[in-house]
C-alpha atoms as a PDB file:
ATOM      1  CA  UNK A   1     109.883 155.323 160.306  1.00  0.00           C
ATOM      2  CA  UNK A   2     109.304 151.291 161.230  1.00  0.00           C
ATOM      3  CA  UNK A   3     105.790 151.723 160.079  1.00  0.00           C
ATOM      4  CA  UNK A   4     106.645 153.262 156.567  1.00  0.00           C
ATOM      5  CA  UNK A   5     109.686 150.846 156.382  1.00  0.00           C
ATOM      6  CA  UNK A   6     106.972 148.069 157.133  1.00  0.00           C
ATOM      7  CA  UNK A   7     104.679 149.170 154.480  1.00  0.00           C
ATOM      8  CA  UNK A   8     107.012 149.426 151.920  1.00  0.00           C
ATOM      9  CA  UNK A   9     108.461 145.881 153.021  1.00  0.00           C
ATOM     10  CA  UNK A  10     104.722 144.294 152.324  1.00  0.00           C
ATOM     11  CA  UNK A  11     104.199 146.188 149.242  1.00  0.00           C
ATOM     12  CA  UNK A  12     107.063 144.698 148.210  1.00  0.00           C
ATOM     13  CA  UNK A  13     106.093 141.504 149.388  1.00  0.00           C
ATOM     14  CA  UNK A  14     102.636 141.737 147.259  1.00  0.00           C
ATOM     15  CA  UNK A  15     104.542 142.696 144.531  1.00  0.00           C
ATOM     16  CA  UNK A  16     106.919 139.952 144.180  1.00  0.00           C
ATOM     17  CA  UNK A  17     104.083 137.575 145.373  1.00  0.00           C
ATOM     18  CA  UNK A  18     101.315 138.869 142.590  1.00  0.00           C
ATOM     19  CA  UNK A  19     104.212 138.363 139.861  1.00  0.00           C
ATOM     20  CA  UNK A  20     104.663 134.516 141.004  1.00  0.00           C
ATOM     21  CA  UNK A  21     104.232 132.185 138.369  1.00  0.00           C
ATOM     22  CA  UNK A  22     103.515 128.830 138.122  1.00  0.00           C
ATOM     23  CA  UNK A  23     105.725 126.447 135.977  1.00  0.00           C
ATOM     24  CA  UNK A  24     105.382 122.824 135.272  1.00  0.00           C
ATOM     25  CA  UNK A  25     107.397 119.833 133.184  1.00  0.00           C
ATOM     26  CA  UNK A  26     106.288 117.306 131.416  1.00  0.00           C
ATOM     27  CA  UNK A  27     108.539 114.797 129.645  1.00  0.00           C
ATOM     28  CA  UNK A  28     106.621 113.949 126.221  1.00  0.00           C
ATOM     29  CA  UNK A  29     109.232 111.247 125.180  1.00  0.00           C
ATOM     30  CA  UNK A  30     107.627 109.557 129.008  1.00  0.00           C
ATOM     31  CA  UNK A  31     104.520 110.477 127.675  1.00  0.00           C
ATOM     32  CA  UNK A  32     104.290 109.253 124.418  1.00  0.00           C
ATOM     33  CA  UNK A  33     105.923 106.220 125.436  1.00  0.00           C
ATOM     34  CA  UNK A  34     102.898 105.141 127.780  1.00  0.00           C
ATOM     35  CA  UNK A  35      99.979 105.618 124.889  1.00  0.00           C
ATOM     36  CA  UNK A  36      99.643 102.466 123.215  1.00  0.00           C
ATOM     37  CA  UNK A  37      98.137 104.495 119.689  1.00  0.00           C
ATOM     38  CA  UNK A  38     101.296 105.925 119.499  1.00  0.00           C
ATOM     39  CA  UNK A  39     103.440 103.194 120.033  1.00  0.00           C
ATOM     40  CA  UNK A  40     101.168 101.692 117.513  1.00  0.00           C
ATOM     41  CA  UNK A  41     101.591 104.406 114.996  1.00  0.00           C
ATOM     42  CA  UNK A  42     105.626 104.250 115.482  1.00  0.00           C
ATOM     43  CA  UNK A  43     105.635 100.448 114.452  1.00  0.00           C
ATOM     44  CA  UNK A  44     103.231 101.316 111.272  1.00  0.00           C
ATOM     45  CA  UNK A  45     105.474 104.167 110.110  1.00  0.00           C
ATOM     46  CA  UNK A  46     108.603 102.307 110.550  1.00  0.00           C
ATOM     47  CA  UNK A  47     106.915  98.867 108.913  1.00  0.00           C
ATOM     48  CA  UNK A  48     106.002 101.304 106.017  1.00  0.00           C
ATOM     49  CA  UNK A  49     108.998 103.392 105.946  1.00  0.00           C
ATOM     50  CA  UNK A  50     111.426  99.715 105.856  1.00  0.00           C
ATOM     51  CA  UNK A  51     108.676  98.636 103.028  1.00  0.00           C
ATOM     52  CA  UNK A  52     109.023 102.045 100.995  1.00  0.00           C
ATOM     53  CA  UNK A  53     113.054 102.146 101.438  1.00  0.00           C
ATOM     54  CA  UNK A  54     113.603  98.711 100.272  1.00  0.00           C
ATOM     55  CA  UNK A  55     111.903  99.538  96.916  1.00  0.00           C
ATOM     56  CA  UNK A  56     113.884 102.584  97.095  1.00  0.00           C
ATOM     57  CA  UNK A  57     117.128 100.420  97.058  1.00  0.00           C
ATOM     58  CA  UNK A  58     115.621  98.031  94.610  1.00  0.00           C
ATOM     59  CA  UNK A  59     115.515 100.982  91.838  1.00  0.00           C
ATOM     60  CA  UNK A  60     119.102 101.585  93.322  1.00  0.00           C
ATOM     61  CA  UNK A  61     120.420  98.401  92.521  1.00  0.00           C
ATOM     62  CA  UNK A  62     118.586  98.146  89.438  1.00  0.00           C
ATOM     63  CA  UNK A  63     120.849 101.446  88.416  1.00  0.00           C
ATOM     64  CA  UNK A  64     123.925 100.035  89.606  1.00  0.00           C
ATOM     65  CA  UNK A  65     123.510  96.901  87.734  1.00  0.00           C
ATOM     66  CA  UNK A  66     122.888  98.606  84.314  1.00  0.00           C
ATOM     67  CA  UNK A  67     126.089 100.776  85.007  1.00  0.00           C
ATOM     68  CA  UNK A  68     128.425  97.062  85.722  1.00  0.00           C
ATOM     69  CA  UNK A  69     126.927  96.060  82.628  1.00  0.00           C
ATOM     70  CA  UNK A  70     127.514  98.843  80.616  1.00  0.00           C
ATOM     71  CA  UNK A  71     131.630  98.514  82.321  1.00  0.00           C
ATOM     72  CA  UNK A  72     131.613  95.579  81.174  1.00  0.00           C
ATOM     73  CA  UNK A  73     130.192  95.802  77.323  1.00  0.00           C
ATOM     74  CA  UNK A  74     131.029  99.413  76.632  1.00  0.00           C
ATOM     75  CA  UNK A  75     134.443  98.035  74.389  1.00  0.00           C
ATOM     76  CA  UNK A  76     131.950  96.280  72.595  1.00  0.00           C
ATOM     77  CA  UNK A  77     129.102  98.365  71.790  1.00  0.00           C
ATOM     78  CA  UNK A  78     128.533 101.155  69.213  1.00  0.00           C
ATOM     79  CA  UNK A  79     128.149 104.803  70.138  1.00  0.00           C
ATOM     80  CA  UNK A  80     124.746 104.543  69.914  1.00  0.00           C
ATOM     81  CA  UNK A  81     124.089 101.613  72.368  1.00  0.00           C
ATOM     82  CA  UNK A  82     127.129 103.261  74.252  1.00  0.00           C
ATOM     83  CA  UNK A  83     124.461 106.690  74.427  1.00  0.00           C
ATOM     84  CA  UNK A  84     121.015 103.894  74.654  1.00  0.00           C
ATOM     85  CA  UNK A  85     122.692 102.266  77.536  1.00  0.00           C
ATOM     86  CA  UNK A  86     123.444 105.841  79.056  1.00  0.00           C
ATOM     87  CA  UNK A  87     120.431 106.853  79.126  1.00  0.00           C
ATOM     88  CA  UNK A  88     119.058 103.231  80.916  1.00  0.00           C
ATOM     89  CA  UNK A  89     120.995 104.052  84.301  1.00  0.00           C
ATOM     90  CA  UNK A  90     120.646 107.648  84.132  1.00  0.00           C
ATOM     91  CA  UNK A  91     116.713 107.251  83.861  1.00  0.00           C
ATOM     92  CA  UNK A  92     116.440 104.300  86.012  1.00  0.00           C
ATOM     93  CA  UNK A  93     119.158 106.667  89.054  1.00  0.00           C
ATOM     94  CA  UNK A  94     116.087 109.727  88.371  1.00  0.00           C
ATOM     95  CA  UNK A  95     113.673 107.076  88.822  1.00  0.00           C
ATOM     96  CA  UNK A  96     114.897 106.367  92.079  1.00  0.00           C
ATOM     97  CA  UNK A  97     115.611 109.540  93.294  1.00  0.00           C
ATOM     98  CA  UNK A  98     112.051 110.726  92.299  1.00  0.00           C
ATOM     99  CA  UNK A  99     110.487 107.545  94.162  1.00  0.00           C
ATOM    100  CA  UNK A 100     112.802 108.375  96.944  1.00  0.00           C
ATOM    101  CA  UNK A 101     111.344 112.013  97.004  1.00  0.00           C
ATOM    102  CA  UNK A 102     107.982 110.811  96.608  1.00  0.00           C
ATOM    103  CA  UNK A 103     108.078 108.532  99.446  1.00  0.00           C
ATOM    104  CA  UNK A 104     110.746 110.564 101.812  1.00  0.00           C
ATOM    105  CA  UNK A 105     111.102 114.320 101.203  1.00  0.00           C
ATOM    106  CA  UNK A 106     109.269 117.547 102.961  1.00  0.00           C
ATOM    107  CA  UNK A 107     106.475 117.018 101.324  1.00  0.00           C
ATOM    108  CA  UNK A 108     106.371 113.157 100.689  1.00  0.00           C
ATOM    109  CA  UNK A 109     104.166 110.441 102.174  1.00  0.00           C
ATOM    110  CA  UNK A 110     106.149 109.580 104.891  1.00  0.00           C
ATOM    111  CA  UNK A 111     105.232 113.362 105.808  1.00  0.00           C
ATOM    112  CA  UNK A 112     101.959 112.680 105.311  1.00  0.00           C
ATOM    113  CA  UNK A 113     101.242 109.484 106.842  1.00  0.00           C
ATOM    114  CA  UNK A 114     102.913 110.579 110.134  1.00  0.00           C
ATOM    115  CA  UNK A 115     100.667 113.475 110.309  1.00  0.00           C
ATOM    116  CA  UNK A 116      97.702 111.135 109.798  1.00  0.00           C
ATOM    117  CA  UNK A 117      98.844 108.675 112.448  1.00  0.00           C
ATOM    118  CA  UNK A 118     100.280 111.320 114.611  1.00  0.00           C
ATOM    119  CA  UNK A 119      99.192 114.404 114.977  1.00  0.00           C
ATOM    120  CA  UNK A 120      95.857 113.479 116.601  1.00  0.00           C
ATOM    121  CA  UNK A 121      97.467 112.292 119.289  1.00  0.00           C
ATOM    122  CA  UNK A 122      99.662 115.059 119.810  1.00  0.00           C
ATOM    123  CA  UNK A 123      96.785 117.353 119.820  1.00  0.00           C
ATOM    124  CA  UNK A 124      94.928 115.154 122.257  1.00  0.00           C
ATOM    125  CA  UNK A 125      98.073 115.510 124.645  1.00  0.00           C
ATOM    126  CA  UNK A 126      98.178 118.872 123.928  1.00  0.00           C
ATOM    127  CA  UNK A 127      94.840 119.853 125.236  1.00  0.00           C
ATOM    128  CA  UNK A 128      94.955 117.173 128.493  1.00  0.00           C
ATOM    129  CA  UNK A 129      98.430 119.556 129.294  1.00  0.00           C
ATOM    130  CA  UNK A 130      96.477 122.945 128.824  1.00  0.00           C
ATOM    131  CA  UNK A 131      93.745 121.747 131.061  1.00  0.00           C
ATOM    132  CA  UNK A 132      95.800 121.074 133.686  1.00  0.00           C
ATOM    133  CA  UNK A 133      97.919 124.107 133.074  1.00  0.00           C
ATOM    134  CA  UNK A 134      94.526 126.289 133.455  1.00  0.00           C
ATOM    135  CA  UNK A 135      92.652 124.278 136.061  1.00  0.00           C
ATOM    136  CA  UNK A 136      96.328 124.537 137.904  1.00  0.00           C
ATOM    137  CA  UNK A 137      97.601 128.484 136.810  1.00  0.00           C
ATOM    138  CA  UNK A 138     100.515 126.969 135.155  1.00  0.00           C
ATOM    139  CA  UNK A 139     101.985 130.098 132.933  1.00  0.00           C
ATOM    140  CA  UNK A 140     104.401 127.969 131.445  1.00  0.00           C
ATOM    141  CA  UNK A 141     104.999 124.136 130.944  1.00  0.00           C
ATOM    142  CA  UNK A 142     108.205 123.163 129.582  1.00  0.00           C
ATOM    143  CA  UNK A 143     109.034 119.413 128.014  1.00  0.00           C
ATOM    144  CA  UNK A 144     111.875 118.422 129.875  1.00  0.00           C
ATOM    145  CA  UNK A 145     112.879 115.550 127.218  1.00  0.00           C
ATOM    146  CA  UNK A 146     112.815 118.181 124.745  1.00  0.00           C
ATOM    147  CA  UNK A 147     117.112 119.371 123.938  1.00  0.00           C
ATOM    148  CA  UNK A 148     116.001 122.444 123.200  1.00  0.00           C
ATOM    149  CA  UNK A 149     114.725 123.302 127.034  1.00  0.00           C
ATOM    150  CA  UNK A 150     118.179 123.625 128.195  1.00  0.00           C
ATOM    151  CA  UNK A 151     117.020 122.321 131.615  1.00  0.00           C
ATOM    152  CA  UNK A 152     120.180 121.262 133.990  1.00  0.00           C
ATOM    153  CA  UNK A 153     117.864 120.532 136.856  1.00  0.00           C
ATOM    154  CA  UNK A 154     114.202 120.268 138.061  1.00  0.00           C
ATOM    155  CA  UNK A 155     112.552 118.987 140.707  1.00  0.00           C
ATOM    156  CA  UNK A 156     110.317 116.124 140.823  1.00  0.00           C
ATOM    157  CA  UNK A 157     107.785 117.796 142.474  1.00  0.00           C
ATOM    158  CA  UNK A 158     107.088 120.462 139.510  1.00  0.00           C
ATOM    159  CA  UNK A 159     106.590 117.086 136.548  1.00  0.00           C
ATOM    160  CA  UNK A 160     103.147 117.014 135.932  1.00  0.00           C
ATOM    161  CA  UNK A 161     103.697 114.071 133.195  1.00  0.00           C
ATOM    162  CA  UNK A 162     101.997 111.443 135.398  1.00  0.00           C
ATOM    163  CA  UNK A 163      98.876 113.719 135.660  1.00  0.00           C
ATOM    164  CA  UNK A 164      98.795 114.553 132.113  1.00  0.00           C
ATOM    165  CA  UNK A 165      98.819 109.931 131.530  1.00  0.00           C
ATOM    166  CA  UNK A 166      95.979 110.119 134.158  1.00  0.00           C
ATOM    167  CA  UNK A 167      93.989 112.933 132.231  1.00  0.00           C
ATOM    168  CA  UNK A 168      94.305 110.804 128.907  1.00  0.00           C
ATOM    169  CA  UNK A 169      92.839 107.696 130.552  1.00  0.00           C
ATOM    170  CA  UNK A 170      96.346 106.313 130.762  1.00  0.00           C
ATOM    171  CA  UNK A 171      97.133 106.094 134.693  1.00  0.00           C
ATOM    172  CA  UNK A 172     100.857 104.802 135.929  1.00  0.00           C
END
């Protein structure tokens, strides 16, 4: 009876043991924050993205203006300047909303600029966290600055962010 009890205790053992896995964090925000390309792609976008609102706002004002003036004159005018001057600020507010879609919608070249300036760098971190993962038998890695994670608590010990800095060439 203590022998079979005793086998089925280390079965059960080898069981639980063979189904370990390995997790890891990383914080990408820590990350991210200690690769100078990046940083350097985070000032370009935001020099470019100030640049590209302000002439956003330009058209903006440029719309608003026509539309004080038009306040201002429409006792004055005939229907057909009333209708002329109409059709000033409503092409000049679609002008501005299609320059502000150009510049910041899905598709627009905000979009693609960060993707340009980004992406290879996320890729690069990407692969420096699966070779660690693999070289280590991590079976999951989760980003512990990410909101989504829902992490209350994890240890220190388990943050492999640090190595991940040292595998890009970027040691702390």
């Amino acid at each position: 009876m203590k022998k079979t009890l005793f086998i089925l205790v280390a079965i059960c053992g080898f069981a639980l043991n063979a189904t370990a896995q390995k997790f890891a964090l990383v914080d990408m925000e820590y990350i991210m924050s200690n690769i100078p390309a990046f940083e350097r792609a985070s000032e370009q976008l935001n020099q470019v993205s100030k640049k590209w609102q302000a002439e956003v706002e330009a058209l903006d004002n440029q719309a608003k203006t026509l539309y004080k003036n038009y306040q201002n004159e429409v006792v004055f005018l005939s229907e057909a300047q009333k209708q002329e001057r109409e059709q000033a600020i409503v092409d000049k507010e679609k002008e501005a909303s299609e320059l502000k879609k150009t510049y910041f919608g899905p598709e627009g070249e905000l979009y693609k600029k960060r993707i340009s300036l980004v992406e290879p760098i996320q890729e690069e971190v990407y692969n420096a966290i699966k070779s660690i993962a693999q070289s280590k038998g991590f079976q999951l890695i989760l980003d512990r600055a990410s909101e989504s994670a829902g992490i209350i608590f994890a240890s220190p010990a388990i943050d492999i962010s640090n190595e991940v800095l040292s595998k890009l060439g970027y040691s702390k």
